[in-house]
Structure formats: structure tokens, C-alpha cells
N, C-alpha and C. Protein backbone atom coordinates (compact mmCIF):
# COMPACT_ATOMS: atom_id res chain seq x y z
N UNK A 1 254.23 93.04 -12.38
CA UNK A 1 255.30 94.03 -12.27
C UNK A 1 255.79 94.40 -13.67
N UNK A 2 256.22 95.90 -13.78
CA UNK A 2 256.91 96.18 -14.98
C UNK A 2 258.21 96.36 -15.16
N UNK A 3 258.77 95.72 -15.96
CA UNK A 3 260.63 96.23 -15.87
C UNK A 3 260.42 97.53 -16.21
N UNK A 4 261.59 98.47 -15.28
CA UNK A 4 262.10 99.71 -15.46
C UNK A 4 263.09 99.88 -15.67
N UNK A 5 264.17 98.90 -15.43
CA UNK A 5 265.14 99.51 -15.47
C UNK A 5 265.73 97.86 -15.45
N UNK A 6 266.67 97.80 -16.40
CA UNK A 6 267.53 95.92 -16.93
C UNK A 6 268.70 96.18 -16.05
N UNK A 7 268.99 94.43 -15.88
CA UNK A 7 270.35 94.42 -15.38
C UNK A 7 271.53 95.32 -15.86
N UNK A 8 271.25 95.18 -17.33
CA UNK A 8 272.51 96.01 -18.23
C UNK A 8 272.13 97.58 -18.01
N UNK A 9 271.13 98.04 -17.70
CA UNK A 9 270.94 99.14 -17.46
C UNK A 9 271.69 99.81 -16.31
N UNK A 10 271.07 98.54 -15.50
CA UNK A 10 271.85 98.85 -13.56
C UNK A 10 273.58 98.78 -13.89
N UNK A 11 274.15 97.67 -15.01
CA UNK A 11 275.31 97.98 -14.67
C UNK A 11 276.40 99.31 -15.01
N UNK A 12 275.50 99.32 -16.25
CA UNK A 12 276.26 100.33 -16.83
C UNK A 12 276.03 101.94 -16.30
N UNK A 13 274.99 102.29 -15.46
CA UNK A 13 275.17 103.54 -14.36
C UNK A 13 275.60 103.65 -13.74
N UNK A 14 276.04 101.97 -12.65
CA UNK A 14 276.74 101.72 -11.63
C UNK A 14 278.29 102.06 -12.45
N UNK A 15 279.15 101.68 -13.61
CA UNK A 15 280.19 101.89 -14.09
C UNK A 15 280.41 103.55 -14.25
N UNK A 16 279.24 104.32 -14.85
CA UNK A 16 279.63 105.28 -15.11
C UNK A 16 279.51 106.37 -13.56
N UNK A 17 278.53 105.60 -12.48
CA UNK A 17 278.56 106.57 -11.14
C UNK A 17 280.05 106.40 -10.76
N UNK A 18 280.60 105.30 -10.80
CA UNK A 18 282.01 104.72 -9.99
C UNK A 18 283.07 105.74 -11.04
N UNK A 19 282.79 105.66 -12.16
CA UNK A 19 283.83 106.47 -12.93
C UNK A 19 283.76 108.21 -12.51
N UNK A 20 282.44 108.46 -12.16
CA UNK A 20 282.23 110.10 -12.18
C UNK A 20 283.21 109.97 -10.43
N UNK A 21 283.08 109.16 -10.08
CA UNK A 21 283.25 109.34 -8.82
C UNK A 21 285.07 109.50 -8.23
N UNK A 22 285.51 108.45 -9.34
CA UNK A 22 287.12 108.22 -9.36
C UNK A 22 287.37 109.86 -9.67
N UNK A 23 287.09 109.74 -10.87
CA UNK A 23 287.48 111.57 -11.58
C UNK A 23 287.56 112.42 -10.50
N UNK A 24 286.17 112.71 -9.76
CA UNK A 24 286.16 113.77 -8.98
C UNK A 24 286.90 113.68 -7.69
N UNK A 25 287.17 112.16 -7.52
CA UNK A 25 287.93 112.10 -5.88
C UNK A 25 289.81 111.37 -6.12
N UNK A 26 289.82 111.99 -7.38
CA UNK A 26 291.20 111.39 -7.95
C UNK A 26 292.32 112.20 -6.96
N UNK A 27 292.92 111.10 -6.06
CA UNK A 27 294.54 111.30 -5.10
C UNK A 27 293.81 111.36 -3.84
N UNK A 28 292.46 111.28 -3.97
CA UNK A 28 291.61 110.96 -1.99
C UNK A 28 291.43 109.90 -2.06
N UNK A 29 291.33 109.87 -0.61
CA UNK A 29 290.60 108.54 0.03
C UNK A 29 289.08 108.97 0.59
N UNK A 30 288.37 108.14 -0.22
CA UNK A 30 286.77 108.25 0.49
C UNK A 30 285.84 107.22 1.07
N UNK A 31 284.88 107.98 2.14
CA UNK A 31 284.56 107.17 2.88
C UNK A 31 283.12 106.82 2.68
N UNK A 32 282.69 105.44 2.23
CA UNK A 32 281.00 105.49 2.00
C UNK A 32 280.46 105.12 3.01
N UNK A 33 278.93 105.47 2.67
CA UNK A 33 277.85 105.39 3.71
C UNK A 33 276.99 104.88 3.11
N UNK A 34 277.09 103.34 3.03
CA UNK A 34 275.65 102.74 2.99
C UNK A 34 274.63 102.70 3.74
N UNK A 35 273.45 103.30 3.30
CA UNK A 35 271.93 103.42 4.02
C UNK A 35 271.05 102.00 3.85
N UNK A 36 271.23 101.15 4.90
CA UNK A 36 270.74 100.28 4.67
C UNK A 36 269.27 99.62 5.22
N UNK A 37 268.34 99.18 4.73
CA UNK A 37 269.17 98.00 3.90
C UNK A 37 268.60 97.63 2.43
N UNK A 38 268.56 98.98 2.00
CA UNK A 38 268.02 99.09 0.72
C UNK A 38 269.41 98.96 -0.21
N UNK A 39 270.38 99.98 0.11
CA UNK A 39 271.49 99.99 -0.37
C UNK A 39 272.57 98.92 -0.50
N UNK A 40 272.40 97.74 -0.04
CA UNK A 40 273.67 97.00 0.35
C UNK A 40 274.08 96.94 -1.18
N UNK A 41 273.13 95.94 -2.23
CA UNK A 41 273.57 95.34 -3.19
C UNK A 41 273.95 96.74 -4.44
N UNK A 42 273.39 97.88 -4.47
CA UNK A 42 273.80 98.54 -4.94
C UNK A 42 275.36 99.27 -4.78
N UNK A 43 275.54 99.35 -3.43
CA UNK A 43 277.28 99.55 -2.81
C UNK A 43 278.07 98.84 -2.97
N UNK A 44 277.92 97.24 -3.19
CA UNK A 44 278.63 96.23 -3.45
C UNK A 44 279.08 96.31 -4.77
N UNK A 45 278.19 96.74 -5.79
CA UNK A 45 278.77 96.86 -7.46
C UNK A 45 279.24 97.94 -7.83
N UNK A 46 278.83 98.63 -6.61
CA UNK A 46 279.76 100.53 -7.02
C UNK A 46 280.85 100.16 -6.34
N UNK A 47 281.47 99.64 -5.57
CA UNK A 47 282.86 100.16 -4.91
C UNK A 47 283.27 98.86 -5.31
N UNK A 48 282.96 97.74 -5.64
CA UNK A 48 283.86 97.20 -7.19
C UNK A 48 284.17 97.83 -8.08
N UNK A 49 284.14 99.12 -8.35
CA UNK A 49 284.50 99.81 -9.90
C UNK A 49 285.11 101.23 -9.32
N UNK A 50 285.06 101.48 -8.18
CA UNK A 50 285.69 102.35 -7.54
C UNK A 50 287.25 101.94 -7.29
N UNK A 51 288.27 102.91 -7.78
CA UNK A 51 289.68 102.52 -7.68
C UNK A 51 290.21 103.15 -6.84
N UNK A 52 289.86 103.91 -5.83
CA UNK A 52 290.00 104.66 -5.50
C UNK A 52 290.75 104.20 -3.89
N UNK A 53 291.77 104.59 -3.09
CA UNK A 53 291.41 104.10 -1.58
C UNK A 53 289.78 104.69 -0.62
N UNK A 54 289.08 103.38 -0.40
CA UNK A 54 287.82 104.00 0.25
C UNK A 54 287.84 102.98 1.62
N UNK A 55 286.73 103.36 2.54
CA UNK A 55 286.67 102.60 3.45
C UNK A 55 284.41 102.58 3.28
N UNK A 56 283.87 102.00 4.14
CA UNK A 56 282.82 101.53 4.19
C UNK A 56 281.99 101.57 5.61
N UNK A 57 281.02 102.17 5.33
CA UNK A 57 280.18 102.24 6.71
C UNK A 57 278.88 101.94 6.54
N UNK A 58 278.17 101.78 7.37
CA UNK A 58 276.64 101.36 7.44
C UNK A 58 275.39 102.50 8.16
N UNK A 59 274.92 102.41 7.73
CA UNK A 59 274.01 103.36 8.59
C UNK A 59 272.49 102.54 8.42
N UNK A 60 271.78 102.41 9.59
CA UNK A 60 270.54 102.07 9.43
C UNK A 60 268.92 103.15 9.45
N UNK A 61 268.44 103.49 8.75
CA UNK A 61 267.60 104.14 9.52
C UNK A 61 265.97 104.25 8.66
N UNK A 62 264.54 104.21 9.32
CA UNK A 62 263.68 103.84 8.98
C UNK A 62 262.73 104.92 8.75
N UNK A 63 261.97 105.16 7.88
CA UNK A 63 260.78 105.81 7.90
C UNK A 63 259.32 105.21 7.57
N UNK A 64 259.46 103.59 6.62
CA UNK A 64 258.88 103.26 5.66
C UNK A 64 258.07 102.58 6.80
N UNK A 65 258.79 101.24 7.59
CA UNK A 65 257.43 100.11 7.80
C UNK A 65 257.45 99.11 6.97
N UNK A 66 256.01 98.81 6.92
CA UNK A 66 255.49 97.24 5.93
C UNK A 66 254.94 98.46 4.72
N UNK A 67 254.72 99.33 4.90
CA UNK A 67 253.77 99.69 3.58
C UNK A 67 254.03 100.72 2.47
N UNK A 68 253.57 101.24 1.18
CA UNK A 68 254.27 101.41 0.44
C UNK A 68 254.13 102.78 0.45
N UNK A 69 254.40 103.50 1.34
CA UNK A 69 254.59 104.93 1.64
C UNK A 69 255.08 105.45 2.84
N UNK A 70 255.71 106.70 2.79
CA UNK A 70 256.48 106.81 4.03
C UNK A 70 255.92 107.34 5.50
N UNK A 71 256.16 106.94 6.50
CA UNK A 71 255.51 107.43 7.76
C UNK A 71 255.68 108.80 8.21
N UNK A 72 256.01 109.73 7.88
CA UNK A 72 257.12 111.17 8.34
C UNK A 72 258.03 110.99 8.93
N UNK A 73 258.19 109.79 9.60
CA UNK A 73 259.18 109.44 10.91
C UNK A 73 260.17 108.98 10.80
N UNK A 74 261.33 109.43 10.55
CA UNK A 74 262.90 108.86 10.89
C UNK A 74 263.42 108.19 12.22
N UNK A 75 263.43 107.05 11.82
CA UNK A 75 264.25 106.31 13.33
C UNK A 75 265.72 106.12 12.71
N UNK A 76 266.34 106.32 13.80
CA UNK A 76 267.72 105.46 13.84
C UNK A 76 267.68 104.31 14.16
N UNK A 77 267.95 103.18 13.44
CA UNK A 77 267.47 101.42 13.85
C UNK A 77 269.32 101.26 14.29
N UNK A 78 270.10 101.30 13.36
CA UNK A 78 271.64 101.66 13.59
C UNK A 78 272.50 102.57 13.26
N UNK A 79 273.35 103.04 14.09
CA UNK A 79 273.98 104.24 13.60
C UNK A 79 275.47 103.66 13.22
N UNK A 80 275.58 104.85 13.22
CA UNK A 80 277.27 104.85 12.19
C UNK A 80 278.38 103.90 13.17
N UNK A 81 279.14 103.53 12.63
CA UNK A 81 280.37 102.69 13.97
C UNK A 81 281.66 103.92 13.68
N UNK A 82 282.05 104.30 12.93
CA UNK A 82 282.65 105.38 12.24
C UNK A 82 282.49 107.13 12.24
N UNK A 83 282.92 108.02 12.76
CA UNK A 83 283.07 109.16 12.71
C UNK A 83 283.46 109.61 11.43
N UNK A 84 282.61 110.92 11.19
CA UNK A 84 283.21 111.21 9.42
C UNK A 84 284.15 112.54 9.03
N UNK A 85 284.62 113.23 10.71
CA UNK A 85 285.16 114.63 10.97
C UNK A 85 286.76 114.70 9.76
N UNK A 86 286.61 115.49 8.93
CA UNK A 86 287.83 115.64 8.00
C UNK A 86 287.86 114.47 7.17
N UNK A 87 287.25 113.80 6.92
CA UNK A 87 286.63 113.32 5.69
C UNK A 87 285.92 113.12 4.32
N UNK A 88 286.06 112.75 3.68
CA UNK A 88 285.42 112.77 2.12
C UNK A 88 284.72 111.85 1.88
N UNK A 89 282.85 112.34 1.99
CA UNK A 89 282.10 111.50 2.16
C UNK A 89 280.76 111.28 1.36
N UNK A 90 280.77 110.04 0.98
CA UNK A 90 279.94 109.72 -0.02
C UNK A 90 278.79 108.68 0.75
N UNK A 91 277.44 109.71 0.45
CA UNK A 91 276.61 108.61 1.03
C UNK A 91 276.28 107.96 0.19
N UNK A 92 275.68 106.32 -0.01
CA UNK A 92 275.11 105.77 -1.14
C UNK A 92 273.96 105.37 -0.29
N UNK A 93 272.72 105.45 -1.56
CA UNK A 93 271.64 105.41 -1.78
C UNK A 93 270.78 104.17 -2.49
N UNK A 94 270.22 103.51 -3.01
CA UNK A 94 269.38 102.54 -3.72
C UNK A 94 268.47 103.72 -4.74
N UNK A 95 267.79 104.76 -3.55
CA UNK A 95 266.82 105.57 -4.39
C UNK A 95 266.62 106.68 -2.87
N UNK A 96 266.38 108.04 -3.44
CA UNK A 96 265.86 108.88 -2.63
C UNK A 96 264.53 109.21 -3.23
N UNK A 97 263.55 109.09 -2.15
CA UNK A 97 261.88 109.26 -2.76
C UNK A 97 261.61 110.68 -1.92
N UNK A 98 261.00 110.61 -0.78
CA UNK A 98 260.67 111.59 -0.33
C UNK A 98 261.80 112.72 0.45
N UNK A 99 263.20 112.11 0.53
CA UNK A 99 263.75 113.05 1.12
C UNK A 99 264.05 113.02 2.43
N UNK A 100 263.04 112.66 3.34
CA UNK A 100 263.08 112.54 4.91
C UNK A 100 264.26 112.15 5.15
N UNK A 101 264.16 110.82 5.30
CA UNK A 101 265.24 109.86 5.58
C UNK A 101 266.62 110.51 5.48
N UNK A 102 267.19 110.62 4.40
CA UNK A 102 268.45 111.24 3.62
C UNK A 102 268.89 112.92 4.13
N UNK A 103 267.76 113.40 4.66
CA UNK A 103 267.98 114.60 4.93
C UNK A 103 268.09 114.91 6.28
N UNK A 104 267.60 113.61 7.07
CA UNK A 104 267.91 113.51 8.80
C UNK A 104 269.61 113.48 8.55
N UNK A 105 269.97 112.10 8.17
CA UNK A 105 271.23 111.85 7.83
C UNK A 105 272.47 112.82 7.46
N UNK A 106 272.25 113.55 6.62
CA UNK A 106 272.92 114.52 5.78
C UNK A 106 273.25 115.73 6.93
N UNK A 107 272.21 116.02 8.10
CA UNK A 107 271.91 116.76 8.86
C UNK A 107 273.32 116.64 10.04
N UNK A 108 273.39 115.27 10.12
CA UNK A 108 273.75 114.62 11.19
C UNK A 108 274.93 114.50 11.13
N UNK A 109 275.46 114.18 9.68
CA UNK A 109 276.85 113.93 9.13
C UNK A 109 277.62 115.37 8.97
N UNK A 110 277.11 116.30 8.41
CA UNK A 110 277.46 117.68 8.16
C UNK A 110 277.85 118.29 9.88
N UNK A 111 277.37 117.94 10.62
CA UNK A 111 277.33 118.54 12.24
C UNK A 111 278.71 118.11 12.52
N UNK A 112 279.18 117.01 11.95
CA UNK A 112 280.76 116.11 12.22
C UNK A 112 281.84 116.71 11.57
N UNK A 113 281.46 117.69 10.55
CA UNK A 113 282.44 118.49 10.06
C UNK A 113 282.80 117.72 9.04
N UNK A 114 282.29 116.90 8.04
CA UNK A 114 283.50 116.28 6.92
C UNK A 114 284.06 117.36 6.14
N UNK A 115 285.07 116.72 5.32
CA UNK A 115 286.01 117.77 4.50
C UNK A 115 284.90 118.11 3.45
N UNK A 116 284.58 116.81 2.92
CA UNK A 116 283.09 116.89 1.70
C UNK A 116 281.90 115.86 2.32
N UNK A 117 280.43 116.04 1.60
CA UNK A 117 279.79 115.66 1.67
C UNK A 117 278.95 115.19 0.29
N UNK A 118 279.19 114.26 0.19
CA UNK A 118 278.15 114.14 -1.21
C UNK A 118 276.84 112.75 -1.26
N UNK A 119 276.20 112.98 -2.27
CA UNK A 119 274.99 111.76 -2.33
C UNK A 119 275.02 111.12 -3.87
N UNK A 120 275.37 109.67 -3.48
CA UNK A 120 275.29 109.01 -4.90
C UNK A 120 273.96 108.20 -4.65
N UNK A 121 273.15 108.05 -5.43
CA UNK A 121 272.00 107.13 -5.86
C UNK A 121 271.58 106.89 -7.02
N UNK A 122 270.94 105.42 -6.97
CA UNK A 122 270.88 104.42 -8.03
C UNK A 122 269.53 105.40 -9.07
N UNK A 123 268.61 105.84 -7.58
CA UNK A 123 267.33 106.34 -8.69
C UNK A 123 267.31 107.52 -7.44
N UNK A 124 267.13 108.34 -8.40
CA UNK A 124 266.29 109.78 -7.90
C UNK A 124 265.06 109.53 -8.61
N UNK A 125 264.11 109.46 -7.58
CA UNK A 125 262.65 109.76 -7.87
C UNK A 125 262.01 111.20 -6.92
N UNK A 126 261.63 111.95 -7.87
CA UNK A 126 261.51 113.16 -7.63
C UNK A 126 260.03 113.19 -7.12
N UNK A 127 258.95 112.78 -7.57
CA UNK A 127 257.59 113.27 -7.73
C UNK A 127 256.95 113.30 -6.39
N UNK A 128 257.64 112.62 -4.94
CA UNK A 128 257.18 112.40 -3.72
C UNK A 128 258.05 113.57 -3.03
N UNK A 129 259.06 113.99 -3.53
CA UNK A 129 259.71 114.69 -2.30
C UNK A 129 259.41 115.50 -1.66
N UNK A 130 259.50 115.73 -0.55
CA UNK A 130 259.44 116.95 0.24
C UNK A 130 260.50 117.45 1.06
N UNK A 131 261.66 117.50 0.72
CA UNK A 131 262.93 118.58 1.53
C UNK A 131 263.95 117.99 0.27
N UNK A 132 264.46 119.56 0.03
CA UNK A 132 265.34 119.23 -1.28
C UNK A 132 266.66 118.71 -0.92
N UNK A 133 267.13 117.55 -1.63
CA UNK A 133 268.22 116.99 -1.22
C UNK A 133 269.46 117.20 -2.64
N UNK A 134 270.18 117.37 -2.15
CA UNK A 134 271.96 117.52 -2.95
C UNK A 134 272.04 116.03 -3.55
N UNK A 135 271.67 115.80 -4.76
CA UNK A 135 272.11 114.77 -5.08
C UNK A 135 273.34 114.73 -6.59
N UNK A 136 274.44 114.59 -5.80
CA UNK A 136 275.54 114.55 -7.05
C UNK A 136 275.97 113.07 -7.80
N UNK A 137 275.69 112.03 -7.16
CA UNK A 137 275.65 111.17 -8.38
C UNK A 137 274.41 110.30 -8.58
N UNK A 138 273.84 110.26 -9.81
CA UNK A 138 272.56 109.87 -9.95
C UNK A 138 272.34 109.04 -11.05
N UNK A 139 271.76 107.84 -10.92
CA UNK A 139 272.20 106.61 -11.66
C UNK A 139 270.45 107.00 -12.90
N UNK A 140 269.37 106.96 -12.32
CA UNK A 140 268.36 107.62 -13.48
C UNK A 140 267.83 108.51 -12.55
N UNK A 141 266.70 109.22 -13.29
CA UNK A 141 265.96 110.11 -12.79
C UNK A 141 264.52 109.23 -12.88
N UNK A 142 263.60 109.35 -12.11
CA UNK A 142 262.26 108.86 -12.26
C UNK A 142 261.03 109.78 -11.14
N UNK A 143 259.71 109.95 -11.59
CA UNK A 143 259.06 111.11 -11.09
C UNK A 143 258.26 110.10 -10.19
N UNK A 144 258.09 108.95 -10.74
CA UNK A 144 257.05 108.07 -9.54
C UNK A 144 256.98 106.67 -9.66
N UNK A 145 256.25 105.95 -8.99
CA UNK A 145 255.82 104.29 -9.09
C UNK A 145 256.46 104.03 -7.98
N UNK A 146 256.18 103.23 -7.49
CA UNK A 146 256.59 102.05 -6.60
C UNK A 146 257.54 101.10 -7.10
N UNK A 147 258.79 101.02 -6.77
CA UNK A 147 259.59 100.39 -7.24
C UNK A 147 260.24 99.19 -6.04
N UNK A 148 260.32 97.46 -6.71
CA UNK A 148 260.83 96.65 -6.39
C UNK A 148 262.36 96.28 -6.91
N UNK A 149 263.09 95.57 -6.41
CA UNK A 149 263.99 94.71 -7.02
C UNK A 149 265.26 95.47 -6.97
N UNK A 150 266.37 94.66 -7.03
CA UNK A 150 267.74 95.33 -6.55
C UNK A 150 268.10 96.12 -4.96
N UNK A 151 267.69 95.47 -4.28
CA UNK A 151 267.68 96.32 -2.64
C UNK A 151 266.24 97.16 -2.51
N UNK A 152 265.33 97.00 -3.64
CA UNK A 152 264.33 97.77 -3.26
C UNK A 152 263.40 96.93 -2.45
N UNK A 153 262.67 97.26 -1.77
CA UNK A 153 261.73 96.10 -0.91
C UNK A 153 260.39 96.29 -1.09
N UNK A 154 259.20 95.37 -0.69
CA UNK A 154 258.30 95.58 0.02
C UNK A 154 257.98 94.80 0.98
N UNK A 155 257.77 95.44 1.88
CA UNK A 155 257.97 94.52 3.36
C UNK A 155 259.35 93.13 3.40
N UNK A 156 259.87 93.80 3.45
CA UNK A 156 261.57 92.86 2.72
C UNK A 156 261.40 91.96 1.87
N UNK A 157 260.62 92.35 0.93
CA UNK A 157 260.59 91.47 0.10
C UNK A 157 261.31 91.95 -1.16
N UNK A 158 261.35 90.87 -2.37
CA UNK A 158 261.91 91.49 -3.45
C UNK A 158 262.98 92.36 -3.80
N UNK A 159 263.99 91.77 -3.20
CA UNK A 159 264.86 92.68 -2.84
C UNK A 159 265.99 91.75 -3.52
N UNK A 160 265.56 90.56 -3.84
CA UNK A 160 266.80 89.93 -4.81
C UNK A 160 266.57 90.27 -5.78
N UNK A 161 265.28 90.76 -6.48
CA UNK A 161 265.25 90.91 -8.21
C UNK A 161 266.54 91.46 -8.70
N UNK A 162 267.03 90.76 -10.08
CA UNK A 162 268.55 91.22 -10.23
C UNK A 162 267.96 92.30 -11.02
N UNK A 163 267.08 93.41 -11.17
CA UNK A 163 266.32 94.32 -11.54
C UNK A 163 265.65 95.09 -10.99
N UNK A 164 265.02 96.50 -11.74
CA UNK A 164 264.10 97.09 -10.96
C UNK A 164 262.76 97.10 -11.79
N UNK A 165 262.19 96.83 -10.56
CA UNK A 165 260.49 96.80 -11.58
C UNK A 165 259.58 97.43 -10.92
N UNK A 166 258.73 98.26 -11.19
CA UNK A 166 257.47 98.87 -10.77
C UNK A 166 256.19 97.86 -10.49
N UNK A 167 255.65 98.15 -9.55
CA UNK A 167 254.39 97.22 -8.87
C UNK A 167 253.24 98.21 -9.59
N UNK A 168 252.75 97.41 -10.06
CA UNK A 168 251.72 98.02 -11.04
C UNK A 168 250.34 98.03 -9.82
N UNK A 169 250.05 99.48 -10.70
CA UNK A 169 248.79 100.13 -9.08
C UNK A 169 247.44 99.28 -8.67
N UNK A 170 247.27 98.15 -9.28
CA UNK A 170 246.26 97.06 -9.09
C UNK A 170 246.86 95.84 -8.41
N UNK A 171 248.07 95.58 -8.52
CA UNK A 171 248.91 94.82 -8.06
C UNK A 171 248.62 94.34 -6.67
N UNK A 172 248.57 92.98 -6.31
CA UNK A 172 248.72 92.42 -4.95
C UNK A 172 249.89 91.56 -4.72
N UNK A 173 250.90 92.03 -3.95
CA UNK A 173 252.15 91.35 -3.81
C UNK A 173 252.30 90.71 -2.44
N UNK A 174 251.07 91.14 -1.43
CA UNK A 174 251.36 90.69 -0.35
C UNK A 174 251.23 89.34 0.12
């Protein structure tokens, strides 16, 4: 595996997403949407640095599988416990790759009427997508690789790395 991205890297985007985020939602209360369960550990160090009054939700939903590309297919594994109608809403992300996923979601949440809608993520990786997604807070930009570590998985794995690292294309991790 290759490091891409250091702990000090992860923290200091996570400080400056939580700061872009105070600024713009300064005298609201907002409501996140962790997409899990890629996202947990990334939501946990952003809304530590968030000062903001927020509340917290979960959302589950699948396209991936065991393998390292996406199926076309969005399931709902769990849905929201929370309604988001007249709300200010921040989904969080780990990484948006192809789009699917995030754009069922976004679909679904917007139908509820929030006051706002927005998308924070750790990595925008662009080079897979296919349906353009709104992404307003964005921790790096990256065009491709397979990425482990920090909520990233493969087949739930690797998902403690206190890092993100790319699985190099010869690589056997299974």
C-alpha cells in the first residue's frame, strides 16, 4: 500500500472542513448525515471541531459488495430515523467515487424539503464518476486508485488505518 494522504494531513482538512462549515452555518443549527459505514470515523473528528448546535443521523446504504468496484445498484441497508423537512443539512461523506450512492440519497433528502442541502467529504475522487454531484465541502481532490484506511474498506477491512493509503494495482489484500 501507498500513503496518500497522513494523519496530519486528515487532521488538518477535517479542522479547516469544520471551520468552512461554522462560517457558513454561523447562528444555525445543523443536521448531519452520516453515510455509513464508511463515514463514521471521519464524522466523529468533524463534529468535534464543529461549534455549532448540530444533531446527527445515520444513513446506511450499499452499492459496493466485497469488491473493489461499484455494482450500479443502490440498496437501502438503513434508512434515516430522522426527517430533514426545514432543515439545514449536511451530508458527510469518507469519499464520493462514482456518484451513485450519494445521488440516490441527495434525491431522497431534497423530496423532504430541507431549508439547505449540502455535501461535505473527506476525498472527492473524480475519475470514476458518473452523475454529477454538489460537493461543497471537500477535504482533497483525487482522480483515482483504490483507496484504504480511515473508514475506507475492503471487504470491511482496513478501515482502522489511522490513514489513507492506496492498494497498489498488483496488490493482494484478500
Amino acid at each position: 500500500m501507498k500513503l496518500v494522504y497522513s494523519e496530519e494531513q486528515i487532521h488538518q482538512a477535517t479542522i479547516r472542513l469544520a471551520s468552512e462549515i461554522n462560517q457558513d452555518y454561523k447562528g444555525h443549527q445543523i443536521h448531519l448525515i452520516g453515510v455509513l459505514k464508511g463515514s463514521f470515523i471521519f464524522l466523529a473528528d468533524l463534529v468535534r471541531h464543529i461549534e455549532l448546535p448540530c444533531s446527527v443521523d445515520f444513513v446506511r446504504l450499499s452499492s459496493y459488495g466485497a469488491g473493489t468496484s461499484t455494482s450500479g445498484v443502490v440498496r437501502e441497508v438503513m434508512p434515516l430515523r430522522d426527517r430533514v423537512t426545514g432543515r439545514h443539512v449536511i451530508v458527510v461523506e469518507e469519499i464520493v467515487d462514482s456518484g451513485l450512492t450519494l445521488s440516490r440519497l441527495l434525491g431522497d433528502l431534497e423530496a423532504q424539503c430541507p431549508a439547505s442541502l449540502r455535501v461535505c467529504t473527506l476525498v472527492d475522487k473524480t475519475g470514476r464518476r458518473q452523475t454529477e454531484i454538489p460537493v461543497h465541502y471537500r477535504g482533497f481532490h483525487l482522480e483515482g486508485g483504490f483507496l484504504l484506511g480511515y473508514g475506507l474498506d475492503l471487504d470491511e477491512r482496513y478501515r482502522n488505518l489511522p490513514a489513507i493509503y492506496e492498494m497498489e494495482e498488483d496488490e493482494d489484500l484478500l
